[in-house]
Each structure stands twice: as C-alpha cells, then as structure tokens.
PDB file of N, CA and C in Angstrom:
ATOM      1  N   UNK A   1     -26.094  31.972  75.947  1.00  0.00           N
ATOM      2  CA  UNK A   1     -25.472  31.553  74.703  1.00  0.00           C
ATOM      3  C   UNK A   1     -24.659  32.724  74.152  1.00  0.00           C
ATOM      4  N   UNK A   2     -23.509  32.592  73.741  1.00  0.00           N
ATOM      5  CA  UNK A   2     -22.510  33.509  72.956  1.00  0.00           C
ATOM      6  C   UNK A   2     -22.851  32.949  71.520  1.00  0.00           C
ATOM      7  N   UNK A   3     -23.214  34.295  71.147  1.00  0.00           N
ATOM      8  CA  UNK A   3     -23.620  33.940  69.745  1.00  0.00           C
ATOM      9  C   UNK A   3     -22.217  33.775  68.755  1.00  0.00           C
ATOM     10  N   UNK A   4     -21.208  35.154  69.285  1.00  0.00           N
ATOM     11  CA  UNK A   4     -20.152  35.254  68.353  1.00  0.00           C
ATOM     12  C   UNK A   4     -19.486  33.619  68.797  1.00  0.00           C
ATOM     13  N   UNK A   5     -19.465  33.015  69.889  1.00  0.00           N
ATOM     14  CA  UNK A   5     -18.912  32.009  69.992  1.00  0.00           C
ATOM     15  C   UNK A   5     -19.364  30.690  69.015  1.00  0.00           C
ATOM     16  N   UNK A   6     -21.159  30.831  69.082  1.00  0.00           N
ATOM     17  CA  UNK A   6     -21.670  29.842  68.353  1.00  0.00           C
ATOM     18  C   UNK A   6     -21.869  30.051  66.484  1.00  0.00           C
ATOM     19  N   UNK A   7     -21.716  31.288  66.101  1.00  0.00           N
ATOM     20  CA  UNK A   7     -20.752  31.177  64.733  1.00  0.00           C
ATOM     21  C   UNK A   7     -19.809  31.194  64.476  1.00  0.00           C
ATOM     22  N   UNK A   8     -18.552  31.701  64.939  1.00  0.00           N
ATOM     23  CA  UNK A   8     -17.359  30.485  64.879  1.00  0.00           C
ATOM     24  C   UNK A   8     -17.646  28.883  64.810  1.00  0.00           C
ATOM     25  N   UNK A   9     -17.704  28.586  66.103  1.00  0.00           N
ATOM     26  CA  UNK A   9     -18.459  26.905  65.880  1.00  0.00           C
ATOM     27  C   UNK A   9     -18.999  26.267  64.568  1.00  0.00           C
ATOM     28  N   UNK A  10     -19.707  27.121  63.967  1.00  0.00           N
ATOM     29  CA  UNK A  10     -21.054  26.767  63.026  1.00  0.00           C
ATOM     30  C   UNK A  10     -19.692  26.932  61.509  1.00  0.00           C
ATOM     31  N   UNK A  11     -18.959  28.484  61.650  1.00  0.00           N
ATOM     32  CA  UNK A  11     -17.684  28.428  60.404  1.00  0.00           C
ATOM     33  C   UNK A  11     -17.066  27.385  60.125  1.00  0.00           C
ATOM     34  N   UNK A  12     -16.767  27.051  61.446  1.00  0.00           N
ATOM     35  CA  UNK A  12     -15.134  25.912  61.956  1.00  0.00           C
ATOM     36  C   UNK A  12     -16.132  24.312  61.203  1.00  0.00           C
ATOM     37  N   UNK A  13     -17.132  24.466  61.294  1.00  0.00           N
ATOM     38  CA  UNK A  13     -18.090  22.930  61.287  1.00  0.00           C
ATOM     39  C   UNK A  13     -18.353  23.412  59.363  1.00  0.00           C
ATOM     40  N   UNK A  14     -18.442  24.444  59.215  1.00  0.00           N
ATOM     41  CA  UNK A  14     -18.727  24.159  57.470  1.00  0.00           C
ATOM     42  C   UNK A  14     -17.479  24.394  56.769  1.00  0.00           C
ATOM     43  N   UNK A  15     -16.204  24.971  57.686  1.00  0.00           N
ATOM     44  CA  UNK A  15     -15.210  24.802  56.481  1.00  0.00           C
ATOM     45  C   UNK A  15     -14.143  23.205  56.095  1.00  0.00           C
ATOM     46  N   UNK A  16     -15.301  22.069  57.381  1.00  0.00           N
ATOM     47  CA  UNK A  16     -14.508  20.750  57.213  1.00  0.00           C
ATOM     48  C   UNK A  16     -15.351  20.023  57.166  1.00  0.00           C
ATOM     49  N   UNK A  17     -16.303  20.548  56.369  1.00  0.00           N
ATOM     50  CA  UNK A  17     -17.718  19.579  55.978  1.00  0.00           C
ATOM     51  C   UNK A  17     -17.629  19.201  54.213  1.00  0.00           C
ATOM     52  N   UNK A  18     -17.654  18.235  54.246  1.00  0.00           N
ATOM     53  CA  UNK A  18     -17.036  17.493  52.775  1.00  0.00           C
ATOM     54  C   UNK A  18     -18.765  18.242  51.796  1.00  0.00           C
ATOM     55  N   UNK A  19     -18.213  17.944  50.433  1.00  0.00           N
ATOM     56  CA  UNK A  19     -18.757  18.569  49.173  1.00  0.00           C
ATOM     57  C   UNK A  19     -20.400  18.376  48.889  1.00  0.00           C
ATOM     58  N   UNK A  20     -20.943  16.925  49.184  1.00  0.00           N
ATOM     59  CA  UNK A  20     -22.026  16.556  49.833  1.00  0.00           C
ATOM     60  C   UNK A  20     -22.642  17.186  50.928  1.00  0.00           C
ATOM     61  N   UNK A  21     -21.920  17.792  52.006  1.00  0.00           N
ATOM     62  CA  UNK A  21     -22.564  18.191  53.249  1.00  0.00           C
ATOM     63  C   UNK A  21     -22.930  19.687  52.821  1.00  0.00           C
ATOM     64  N   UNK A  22     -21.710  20.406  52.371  1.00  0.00           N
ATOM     65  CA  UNK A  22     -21.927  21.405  51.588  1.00  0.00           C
ATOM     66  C   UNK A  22     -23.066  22.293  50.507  1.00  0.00           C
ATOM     67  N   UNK A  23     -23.145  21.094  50.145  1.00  0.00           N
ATOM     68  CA  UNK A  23     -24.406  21.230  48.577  1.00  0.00           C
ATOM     69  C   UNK A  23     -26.083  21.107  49.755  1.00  0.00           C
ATOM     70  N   UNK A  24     -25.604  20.217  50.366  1.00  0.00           N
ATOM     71  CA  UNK A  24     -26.976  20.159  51.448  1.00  0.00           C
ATOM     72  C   UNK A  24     -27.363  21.616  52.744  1.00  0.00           C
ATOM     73  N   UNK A  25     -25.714  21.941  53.012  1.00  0.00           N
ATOM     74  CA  UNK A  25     -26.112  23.152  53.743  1.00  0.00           C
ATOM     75  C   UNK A  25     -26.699  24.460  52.727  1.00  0.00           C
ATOM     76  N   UNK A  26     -26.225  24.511  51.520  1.00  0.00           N
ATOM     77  CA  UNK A  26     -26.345  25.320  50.665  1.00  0.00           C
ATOM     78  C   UNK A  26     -27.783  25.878  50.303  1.00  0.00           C
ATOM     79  N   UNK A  27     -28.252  24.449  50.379  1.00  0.00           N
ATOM     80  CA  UNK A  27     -29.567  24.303  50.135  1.00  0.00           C
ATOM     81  C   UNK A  27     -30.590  24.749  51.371  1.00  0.00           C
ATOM     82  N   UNK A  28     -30.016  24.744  52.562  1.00  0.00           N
ATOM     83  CA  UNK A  28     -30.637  24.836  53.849  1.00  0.00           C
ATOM     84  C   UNK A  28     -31.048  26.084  53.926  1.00  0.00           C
ATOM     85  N   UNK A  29     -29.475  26.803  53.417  1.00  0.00           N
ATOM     86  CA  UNK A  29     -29.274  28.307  53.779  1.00  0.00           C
ATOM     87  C   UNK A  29     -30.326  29.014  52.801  1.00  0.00           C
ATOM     88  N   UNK A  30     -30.175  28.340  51.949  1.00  0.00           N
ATOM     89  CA  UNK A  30     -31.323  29.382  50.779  1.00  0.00           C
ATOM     90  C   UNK A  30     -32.774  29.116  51.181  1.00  0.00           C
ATOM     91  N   UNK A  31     -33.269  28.098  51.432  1.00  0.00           N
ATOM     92  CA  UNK A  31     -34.654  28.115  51.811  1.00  0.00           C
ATOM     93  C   UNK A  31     -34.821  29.389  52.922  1.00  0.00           C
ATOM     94  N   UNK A  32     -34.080  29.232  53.871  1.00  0.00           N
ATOM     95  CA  UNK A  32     -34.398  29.848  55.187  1.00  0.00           C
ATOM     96  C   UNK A  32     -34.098  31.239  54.715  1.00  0.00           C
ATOM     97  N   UNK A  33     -32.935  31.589  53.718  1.00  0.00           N
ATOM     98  CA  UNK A  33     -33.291  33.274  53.173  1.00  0.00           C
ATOM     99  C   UNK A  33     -34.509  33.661  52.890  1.00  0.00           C
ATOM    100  N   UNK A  34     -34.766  32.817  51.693  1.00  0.00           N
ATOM    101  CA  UNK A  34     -36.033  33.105  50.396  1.00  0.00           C
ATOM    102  C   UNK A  34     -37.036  33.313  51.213  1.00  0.00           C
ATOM    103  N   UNK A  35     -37.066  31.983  52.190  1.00  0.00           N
ATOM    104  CA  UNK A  35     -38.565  32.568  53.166  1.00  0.00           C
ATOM    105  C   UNK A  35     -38.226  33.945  53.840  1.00  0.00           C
ATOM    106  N   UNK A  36     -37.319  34.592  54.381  1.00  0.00           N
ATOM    107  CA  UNK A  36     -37.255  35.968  54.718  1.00  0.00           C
ATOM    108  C   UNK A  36     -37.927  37.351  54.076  1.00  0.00           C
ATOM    109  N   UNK A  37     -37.279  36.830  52.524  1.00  0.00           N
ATOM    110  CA  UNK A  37     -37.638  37.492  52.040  1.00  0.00           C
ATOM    111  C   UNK A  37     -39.250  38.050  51.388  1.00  0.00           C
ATOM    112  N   UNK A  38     -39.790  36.555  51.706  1.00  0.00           N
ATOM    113  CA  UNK A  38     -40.911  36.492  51.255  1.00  0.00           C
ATOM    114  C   UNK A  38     -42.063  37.366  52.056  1.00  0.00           C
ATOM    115  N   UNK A  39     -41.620  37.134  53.618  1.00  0.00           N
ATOM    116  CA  UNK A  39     -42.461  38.025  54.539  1.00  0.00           C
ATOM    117  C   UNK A  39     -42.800  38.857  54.280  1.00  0.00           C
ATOM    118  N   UNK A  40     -43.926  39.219  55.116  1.00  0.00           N
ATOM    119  CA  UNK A  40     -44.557  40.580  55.008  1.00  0.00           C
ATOM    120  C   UNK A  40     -44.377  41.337  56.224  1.00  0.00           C
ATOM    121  N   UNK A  41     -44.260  42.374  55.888  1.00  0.00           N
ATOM    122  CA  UNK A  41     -43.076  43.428  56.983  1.00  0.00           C
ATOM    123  C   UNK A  41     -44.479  43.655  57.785  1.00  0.00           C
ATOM    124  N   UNK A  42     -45.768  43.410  57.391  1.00  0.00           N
ATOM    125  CA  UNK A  42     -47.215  44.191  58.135  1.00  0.00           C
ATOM    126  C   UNK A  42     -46.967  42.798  59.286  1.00  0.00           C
ATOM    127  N   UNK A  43     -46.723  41.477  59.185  1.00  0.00           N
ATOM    128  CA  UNK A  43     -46.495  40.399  60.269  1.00  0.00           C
ATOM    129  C   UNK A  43     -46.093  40.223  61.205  1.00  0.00           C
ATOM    130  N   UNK A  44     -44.680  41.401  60.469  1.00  0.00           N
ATOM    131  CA  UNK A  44     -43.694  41.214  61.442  1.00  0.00           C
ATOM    132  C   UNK A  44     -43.748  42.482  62.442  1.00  0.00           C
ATOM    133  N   UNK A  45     -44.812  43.573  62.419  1.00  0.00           N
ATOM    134  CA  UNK A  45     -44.624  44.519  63.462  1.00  0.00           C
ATOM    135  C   UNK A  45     -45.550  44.330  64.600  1.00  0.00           C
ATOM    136  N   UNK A  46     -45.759  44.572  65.717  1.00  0.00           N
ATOM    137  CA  UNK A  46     -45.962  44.380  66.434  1.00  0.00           C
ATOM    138  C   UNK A  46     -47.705  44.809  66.500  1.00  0.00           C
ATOM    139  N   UNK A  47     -48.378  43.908  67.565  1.00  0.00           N
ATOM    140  CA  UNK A  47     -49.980  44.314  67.447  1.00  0.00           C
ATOM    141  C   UNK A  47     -50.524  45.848  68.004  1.00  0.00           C
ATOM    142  N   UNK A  48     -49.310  46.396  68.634  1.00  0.00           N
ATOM    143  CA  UNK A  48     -49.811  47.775  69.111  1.00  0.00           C
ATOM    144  C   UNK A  48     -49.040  48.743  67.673  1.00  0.00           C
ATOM    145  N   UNK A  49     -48.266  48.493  67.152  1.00  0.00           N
ATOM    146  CA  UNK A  49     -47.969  49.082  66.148  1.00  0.00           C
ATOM    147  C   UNK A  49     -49.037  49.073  64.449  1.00  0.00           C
ATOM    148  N   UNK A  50     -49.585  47.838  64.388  1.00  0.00           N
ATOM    149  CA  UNK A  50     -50.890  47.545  63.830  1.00  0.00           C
ATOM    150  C   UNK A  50     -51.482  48.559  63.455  1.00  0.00           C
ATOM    151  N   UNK A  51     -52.217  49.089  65.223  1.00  0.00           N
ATOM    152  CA  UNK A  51     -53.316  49.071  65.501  1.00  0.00           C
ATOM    153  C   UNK A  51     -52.824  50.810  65.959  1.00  0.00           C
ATOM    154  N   UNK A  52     -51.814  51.094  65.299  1.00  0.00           N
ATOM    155  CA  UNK A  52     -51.528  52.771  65.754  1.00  0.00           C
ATOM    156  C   UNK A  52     -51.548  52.836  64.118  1.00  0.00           C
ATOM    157  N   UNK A  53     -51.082  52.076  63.365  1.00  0.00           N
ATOM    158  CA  UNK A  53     -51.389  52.341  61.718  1.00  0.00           C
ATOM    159  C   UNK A  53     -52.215  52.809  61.383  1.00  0.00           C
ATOM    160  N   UNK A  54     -53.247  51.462  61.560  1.00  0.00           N
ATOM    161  CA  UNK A  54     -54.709  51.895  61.094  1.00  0.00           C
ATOM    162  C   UNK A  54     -55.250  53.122  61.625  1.00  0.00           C
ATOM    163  N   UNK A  55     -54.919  53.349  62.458  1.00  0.00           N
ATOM    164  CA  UNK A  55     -55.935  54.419  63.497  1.00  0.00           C
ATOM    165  C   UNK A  55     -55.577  55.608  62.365  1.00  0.00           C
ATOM    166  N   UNK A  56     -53.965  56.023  62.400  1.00  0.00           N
ATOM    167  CA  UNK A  56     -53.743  57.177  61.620  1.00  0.00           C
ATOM    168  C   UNK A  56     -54.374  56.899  60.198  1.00  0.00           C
ATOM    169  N   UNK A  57     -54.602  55.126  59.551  1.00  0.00           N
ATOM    170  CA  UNK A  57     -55.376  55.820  58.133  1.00  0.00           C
ATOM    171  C   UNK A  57     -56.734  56.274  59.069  1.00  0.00           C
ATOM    172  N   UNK A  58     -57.175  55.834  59.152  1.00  0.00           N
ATOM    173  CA  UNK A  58     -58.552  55.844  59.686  1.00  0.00           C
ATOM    174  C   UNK A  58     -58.657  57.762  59.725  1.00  0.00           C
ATOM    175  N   UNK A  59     -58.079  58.486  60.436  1.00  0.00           N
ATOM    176  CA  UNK A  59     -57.795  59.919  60.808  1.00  0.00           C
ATOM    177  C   UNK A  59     -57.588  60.642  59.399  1.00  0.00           C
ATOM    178  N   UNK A  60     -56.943  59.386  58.566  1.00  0.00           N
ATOM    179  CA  UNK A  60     -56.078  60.623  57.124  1.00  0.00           C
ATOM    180  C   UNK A  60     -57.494  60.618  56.629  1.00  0.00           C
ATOM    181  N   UNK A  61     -58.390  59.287  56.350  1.00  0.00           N
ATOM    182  CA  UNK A  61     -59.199  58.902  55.759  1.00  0.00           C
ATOM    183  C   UNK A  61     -60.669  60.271  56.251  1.00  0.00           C
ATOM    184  N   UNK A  62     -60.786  60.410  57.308  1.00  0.00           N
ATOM    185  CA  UNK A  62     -61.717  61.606  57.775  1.00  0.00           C
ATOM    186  C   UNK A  62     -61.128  63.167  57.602  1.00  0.00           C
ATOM    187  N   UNK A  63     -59.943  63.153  56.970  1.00  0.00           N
ATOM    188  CA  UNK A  63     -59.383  64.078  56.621  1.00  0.00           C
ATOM    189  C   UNK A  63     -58.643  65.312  57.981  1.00  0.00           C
ATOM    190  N   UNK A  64     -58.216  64.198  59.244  1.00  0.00           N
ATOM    191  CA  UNK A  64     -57.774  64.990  60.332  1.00  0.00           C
ATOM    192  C   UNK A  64     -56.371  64.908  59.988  1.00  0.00           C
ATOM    193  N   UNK A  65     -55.731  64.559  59.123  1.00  0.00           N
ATOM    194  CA  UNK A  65     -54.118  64.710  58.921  1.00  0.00           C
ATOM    195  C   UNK A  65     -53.899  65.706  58.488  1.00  0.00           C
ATOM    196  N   UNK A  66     -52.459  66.416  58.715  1.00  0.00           N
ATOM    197  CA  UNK A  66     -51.594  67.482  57.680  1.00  0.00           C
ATOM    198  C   UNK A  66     -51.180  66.843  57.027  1.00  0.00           C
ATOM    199  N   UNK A  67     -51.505  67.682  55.761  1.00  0.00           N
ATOM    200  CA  UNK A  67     -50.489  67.175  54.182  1.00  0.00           C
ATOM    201  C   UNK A  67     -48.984  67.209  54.965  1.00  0.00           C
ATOM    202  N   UNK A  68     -48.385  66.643  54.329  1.00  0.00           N
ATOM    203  CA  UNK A  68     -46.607  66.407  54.254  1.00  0.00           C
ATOM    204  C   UNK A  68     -46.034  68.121  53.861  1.00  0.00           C
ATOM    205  N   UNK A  69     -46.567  68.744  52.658  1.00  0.00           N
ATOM    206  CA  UNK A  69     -46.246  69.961  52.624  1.00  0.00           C
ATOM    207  C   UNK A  69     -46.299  70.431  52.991  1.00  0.00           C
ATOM    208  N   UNK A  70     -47.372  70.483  54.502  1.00  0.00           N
ATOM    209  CA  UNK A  70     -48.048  71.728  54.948  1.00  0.00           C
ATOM    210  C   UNK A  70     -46.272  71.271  56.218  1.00  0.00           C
ATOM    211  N   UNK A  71     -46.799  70.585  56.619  1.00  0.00           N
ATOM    212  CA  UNK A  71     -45.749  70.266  57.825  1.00  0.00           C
ATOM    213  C   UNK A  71     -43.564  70.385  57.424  1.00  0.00           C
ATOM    214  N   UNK A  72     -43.944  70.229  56.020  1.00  0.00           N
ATOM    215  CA  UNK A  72     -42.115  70.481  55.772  1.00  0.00           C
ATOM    216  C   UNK A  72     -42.503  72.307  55.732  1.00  0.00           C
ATOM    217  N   UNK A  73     -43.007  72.503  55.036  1.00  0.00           N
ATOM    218  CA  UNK A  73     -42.655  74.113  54.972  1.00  0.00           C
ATOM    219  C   UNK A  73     -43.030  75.293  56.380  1.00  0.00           C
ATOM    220  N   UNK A  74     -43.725  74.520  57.113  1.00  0.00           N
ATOM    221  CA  UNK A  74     -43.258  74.989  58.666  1.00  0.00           C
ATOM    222  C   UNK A  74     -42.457  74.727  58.903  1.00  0.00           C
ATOM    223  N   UNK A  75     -41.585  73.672  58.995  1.00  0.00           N
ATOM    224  CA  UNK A  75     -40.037  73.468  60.109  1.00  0.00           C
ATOM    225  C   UNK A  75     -38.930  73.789  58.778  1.00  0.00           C
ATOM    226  N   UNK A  76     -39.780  74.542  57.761  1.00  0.00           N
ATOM    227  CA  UNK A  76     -38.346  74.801  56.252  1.00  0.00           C
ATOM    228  C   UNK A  76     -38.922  76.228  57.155  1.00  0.00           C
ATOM    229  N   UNK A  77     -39.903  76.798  57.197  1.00  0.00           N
ATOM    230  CA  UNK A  77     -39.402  78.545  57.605  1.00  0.00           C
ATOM    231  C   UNK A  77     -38.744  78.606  59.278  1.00  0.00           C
ATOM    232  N   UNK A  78     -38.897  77.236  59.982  1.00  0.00           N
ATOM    233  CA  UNK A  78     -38.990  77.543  61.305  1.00  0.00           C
ATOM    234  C   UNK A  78     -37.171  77.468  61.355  1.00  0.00           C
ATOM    235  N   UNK A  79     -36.762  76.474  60.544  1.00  0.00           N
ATOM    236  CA  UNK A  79     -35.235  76.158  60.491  1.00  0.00           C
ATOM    237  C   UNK A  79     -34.701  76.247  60.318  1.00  0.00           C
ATOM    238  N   UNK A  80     -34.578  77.007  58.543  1.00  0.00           N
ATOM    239  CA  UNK A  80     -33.847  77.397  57.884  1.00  0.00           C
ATOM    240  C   UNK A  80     -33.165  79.027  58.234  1.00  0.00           C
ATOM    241  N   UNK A  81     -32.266  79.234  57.468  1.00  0.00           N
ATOM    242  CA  UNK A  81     -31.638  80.530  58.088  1.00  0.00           C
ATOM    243  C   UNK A  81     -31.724  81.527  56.631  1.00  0.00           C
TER     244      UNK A  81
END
C-alpha cells in the first residue's frame, strides 16, 4: 500500500463530498483524535520496555541509582573546557 497515494485518494474523496458527508466525516475524525489523546503512553510501550521501567524503580527504590546531580556534574567536569 502507498500511503502518500492513499491520502491523496482519501483528500480528492473529501474535497467532493457534499456538506452532510462532511459534518459526518468531521465527526469521525474527532472521535478517533480524542481517543488518541486519551491513551496512556504506559499501553502504548512495549512489554520489554515495561518491565526495564519497573526494574530501574525497583533499583532507585533500594537506593542503587545515581542522583541526576551526581551524574551531570561528572560529564560537566569531564566536558566542559
């Protein structure tokens, strides 16, 4: 499937779709946004990505992480000039 081919198609089909068809695609298009938006980004990543999340809280949570500060101000003395 050519996608750029099959929106053209889909343009060419809503710019000669009468005022009725219009108000109905209108309506199509917004449901199928709103639900986008509604998602939850934790759904949409993948089950090995999950499950590498948790692990690192799990690690921050036993206190095996570096603070964020500790780790910028090594690569700020390692980088900087």
């Amino acid at each position: 499937m050519n996608i750029e081919l099959e929106k053209f198609s889909m343009m060419r089909e809503i710019m000669n779709a009468n005022p009725e068809q219009l108000i109905k695609l209108k309506e199509i298009f917004s449901s199928i946004f709103e639900k986008e938006e509604e998602s939850d980004f934790w759904e949409e990543l993948s089950p090995k990505s999950q499950a590498r999340i948790e692990e690192s809280e799990k690690q921050i949570a036993k206190g095996e992480g570096i603070p964020h500060e500790a780790v910028m101000a090594k690569y700020r003395k390692k980088y900087t000039r």
